[in-house]
Protein backbone atom coordinates (compact mmCIF):
# COMPACT_ATOMS: atom_id res chain seq x y z
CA UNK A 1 67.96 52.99 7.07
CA UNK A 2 69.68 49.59 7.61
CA UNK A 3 73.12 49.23 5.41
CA UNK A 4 75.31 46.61 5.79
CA UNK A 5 78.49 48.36 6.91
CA UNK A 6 76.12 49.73 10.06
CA UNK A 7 74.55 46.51 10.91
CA UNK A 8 77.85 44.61 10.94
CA UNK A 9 79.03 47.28 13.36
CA UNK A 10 76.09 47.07 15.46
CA UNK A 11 76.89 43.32 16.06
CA UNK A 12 80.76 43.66 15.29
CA UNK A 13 81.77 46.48 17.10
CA UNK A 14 84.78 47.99 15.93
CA UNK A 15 88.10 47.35 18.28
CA UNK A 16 85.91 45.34 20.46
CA UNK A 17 87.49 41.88 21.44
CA UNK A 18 85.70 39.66 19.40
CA UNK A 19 84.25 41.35 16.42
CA UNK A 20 87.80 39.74 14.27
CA UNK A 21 86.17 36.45 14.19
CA UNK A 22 82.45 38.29 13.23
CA UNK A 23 81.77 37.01 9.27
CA UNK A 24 80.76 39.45 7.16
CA UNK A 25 79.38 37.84 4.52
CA UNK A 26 75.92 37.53 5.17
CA UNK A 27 75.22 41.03 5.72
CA UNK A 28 75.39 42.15 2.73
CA UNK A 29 72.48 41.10 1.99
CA UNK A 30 70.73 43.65 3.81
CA UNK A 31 71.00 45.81 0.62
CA UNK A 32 68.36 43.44 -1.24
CA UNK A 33 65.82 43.87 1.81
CA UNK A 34 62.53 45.02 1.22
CA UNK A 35 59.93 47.04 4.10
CA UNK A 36 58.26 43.09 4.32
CA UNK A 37 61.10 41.60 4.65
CA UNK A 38 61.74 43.40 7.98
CA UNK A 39 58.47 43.32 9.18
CA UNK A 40 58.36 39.14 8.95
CA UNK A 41 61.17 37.47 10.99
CA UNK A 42 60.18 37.32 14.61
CA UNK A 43 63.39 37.43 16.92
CA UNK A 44 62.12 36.75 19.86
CA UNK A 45 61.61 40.22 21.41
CA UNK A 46 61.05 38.54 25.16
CA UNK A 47 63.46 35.46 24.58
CA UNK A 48 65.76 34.79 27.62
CA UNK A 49 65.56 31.54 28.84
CA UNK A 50 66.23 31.02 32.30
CA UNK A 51 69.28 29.01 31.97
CA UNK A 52 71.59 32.06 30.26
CA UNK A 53 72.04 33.11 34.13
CA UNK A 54 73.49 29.89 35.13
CA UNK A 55 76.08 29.82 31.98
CA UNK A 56 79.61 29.17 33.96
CA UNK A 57 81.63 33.17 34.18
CA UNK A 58 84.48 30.82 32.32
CA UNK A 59 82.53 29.37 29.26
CA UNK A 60 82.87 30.46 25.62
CA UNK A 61 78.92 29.73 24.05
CA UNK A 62 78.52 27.96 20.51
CA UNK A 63 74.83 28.61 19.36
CA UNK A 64 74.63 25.95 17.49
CA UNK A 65 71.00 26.33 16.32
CA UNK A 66 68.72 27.24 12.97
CA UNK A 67 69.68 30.46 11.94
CA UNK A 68 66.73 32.41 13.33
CA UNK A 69 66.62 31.20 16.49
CA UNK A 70 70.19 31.67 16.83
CA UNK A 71 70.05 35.56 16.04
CA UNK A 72 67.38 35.47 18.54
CA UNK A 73 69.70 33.62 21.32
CA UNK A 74 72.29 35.73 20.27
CA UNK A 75 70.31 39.07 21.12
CA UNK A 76 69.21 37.57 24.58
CA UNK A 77 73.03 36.85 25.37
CA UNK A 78 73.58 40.32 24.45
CA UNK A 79 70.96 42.04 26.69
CA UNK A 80 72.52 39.90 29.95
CA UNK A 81 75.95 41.14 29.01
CA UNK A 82 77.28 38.16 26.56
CA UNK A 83 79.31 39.33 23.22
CA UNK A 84 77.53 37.84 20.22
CA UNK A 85 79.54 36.83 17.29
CA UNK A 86 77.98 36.07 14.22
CA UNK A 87 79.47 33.12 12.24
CA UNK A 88 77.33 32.74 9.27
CA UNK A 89 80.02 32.56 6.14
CA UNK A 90 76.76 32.13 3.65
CA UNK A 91 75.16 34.53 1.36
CA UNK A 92 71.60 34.91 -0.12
CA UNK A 93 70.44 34.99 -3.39
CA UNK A 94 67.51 34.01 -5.58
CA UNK A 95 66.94 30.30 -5.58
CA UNK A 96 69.17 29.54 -2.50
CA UNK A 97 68.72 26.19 -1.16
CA UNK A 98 69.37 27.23 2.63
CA UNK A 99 66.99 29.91 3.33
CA UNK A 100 68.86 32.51 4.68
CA UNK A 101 66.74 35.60 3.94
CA UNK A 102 64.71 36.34 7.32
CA UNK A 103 67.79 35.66 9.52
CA UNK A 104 69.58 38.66 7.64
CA UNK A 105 66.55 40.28 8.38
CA UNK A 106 67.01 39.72 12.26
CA UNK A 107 70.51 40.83 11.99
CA UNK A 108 68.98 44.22 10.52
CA UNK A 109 66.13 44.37 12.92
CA UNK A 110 68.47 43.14 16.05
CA UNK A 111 71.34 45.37 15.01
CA UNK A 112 69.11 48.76 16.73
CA UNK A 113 68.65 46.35 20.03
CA UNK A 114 72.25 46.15 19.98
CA UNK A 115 73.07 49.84 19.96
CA UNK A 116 71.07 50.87 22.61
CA UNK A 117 72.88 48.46 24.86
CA UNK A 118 74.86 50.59 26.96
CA UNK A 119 78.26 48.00 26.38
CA UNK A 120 78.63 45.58 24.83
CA UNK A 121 81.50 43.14 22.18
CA UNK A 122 83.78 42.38 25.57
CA UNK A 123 81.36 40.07 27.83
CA UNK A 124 81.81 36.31 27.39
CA UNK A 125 81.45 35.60 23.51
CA UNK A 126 78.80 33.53 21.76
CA UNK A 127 79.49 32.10 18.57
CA UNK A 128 76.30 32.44 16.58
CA UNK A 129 75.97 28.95 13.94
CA UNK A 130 73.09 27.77 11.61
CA UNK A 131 72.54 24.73 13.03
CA UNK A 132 71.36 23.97 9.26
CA UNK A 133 74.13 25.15 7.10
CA UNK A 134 74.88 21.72 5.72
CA UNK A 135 71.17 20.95 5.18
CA UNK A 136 69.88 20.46 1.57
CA UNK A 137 70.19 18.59 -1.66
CA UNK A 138 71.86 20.69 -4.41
CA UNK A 139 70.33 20.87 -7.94
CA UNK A 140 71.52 22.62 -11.45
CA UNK A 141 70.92 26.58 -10.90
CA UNK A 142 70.39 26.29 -7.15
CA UNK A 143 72.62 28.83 -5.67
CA UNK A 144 74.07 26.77 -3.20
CA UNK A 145 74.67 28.77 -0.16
CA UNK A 146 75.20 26.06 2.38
CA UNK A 147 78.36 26.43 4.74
CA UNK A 148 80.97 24.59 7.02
CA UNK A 149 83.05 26.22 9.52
CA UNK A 150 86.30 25.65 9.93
CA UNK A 151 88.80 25.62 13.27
CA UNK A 152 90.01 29.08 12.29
CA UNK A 153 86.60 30.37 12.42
CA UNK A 154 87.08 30.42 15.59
CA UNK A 155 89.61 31.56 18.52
CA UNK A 156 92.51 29.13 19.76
CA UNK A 157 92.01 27.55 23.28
CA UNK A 158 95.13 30.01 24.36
CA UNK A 159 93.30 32.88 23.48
CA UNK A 160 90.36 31.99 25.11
CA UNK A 161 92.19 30.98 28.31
CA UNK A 162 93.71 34.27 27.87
CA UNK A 163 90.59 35.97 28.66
CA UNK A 164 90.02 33.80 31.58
CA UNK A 165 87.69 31.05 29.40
CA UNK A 166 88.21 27.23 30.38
CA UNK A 167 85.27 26.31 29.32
CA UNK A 168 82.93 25.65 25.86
CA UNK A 169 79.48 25.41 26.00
CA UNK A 170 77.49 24.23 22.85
CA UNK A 171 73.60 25.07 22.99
CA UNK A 172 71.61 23.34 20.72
CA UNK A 173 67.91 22.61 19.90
CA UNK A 174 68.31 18.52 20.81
CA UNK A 175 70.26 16.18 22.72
CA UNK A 176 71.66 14.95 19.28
CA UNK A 177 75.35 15.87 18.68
CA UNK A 178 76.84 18.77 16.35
CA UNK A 179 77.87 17.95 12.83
CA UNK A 180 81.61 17.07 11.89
CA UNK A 181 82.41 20.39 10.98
CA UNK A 182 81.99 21.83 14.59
CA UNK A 183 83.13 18.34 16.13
CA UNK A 184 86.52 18.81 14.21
CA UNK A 185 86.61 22.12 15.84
CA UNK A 186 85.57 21.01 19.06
CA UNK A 187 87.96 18.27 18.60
CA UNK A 188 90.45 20.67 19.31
CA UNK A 189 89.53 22.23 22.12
CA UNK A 190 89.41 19.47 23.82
CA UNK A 191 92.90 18.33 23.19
CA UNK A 192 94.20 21.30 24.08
CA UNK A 193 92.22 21.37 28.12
CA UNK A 194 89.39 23.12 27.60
CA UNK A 195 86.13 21.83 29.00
CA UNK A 196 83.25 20.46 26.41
CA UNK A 197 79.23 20.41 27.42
CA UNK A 198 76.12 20.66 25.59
CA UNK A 199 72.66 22.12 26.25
CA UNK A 200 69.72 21.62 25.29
CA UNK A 201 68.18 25.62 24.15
CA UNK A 202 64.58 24.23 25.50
CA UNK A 203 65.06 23.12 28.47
CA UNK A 204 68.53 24.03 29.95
CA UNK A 205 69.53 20.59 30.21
CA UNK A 206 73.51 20.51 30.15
CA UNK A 207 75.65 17.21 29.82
CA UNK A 208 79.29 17.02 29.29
CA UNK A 209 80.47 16.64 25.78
CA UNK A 210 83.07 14.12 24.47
CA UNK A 211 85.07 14.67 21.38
CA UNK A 212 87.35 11.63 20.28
CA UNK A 213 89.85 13.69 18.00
CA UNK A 214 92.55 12.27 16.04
CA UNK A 215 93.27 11.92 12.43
CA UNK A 216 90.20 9.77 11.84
CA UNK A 217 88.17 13.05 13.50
CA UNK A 218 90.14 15.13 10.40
CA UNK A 219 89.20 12.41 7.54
CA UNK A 220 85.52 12.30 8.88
CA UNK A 221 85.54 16.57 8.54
CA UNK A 222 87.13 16.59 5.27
CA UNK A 223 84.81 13.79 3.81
CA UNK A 224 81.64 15.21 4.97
CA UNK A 225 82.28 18.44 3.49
CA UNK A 226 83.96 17.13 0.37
CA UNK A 227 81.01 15.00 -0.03
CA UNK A 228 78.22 18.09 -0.18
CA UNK A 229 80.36 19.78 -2.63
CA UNK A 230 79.94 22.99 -1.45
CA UNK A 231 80.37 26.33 -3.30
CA UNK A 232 82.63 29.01 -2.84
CA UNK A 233 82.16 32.23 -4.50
CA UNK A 234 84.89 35.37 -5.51
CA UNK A 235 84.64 36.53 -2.06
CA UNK A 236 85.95 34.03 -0.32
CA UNK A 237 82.40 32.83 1.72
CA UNK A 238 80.20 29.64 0.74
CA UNK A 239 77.75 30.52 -1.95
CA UNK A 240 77.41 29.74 -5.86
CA UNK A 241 75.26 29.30 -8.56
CA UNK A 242 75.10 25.38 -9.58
CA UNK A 243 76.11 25.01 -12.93
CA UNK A 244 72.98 23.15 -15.17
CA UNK A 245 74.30 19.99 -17.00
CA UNK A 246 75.41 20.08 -20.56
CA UNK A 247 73.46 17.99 -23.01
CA UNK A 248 76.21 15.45 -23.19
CA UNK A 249 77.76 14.72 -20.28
CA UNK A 250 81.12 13.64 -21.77
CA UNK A 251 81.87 17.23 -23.20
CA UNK A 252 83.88 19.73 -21.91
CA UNK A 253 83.28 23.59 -21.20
């Protein structure tokens, strides 16, 4: 019996050092599961690529890739000792326009992977992303569950070099660059001395990672999100119902 409180534990661990940042939004929607559900997703039961061993002993991971594959990166880290940290601030719901529904599957399916680990929410942390979550074209009764992230999603540079971290590695399924959410984030970091690469998930390949920050960085962030119009619902995560058009568009209500 999967329910969302015990899943979110399983990959949240309570008091562990970086379940705060863990968004809980997502899993609640283990409760509208059903027996196919979990029997669909494949997480990649023998995924570890070779290059997890050769991730620097001072560098904070950002999975920046489509949600599936990212639970599936995420449970790899986990089994060589890495503290996965799920980030999704979504939700699922009939007619979503980012589908969502087999990664909260994986989180279900992974969360009895991560219990049997015999330690685990203090390694080196791993910020899981959907690599997607701005992807899609909104349209009247949609539920528009498509997400940014924001810099406090995440930890500050002094609390990562607090735990020895000097480093951020983002892993990604292409040499082409994040989006302008996690470059505003990333933006950051690099201001305030921490190290910036990126890798490619396929292949290993690592290159360093340049952020130009500044106030344009902030106007290109805040006009890229502004632009998608995304929804927030009572809880405080991304997700909404698009309202359908009135039959004149001059009226109010």
């Amino acid at each position: 019996m999967h329910t969302p409180q015990d899943v979110f534990d399983a990959w949240a661990p309570p008091g562990a050092r970086w379940s705060p940042w863990a968004k809980p939004s997502l899993f609640f929607g283990v409760t509208a599961l059903i027996p196919e559900d979990l029997a669909a997703p494949e997480i990649g039961q023998e995924l570890s690529p070779s290059w997890i061993d050769r991730v620097p002993k001072d560098a904070a991971l950002v999975v920046d890739m489509p949600a599936l594959e990212s639970v599936a990166l995420g449970l790899a880290l986990a089994a060589r000792g890495h503290a996965p940290v799920p980030l999704f601030n979504t939700s699922t719901n009939r007619g979503e326009i980012l589908p969502v529904r087999a990664a909260v599957a994986a989180l279900a399916l992974g969360a009895d992977r991560l219990r049997a680990l015999p330690s685990r929410g203090d390694g080196l942390p791993a910020f899981l992303l959907d690599s997607q979550r701005l992807v899609g074209r909104p349209m009247p009764g949609q539920y528009d569950n498509r997400w940014a992230i924001m810099p406090q999603d995440f930890p500050s540079a002094a609390f990562l070099g607090s735990h020895g971290i000097r480093r951020v590695v983002v892993v990604r399924p292409s040499e082409k660059g994040p989006e302008p959410d996690l470059l505003h984030v990333l933006s950051r970091y690099e201001r305030d001395g921490l190290e910036l690469s990126q890798l490619v998930a396929l292949n290993g390949k690592t290159q360093p990672l340049r952020v130009a920050g500044g106030w344009w960085q902030r106007i290109l962030f805040a006009f890229s999100v502004a632009r998608r119009s995304l929804k927030r619902n009572a809880a405080g995560g991304f997700g909404a119902i698009i309202p359908e058009m009135t039959a004149n568009p001059r009226a109010f209500g």
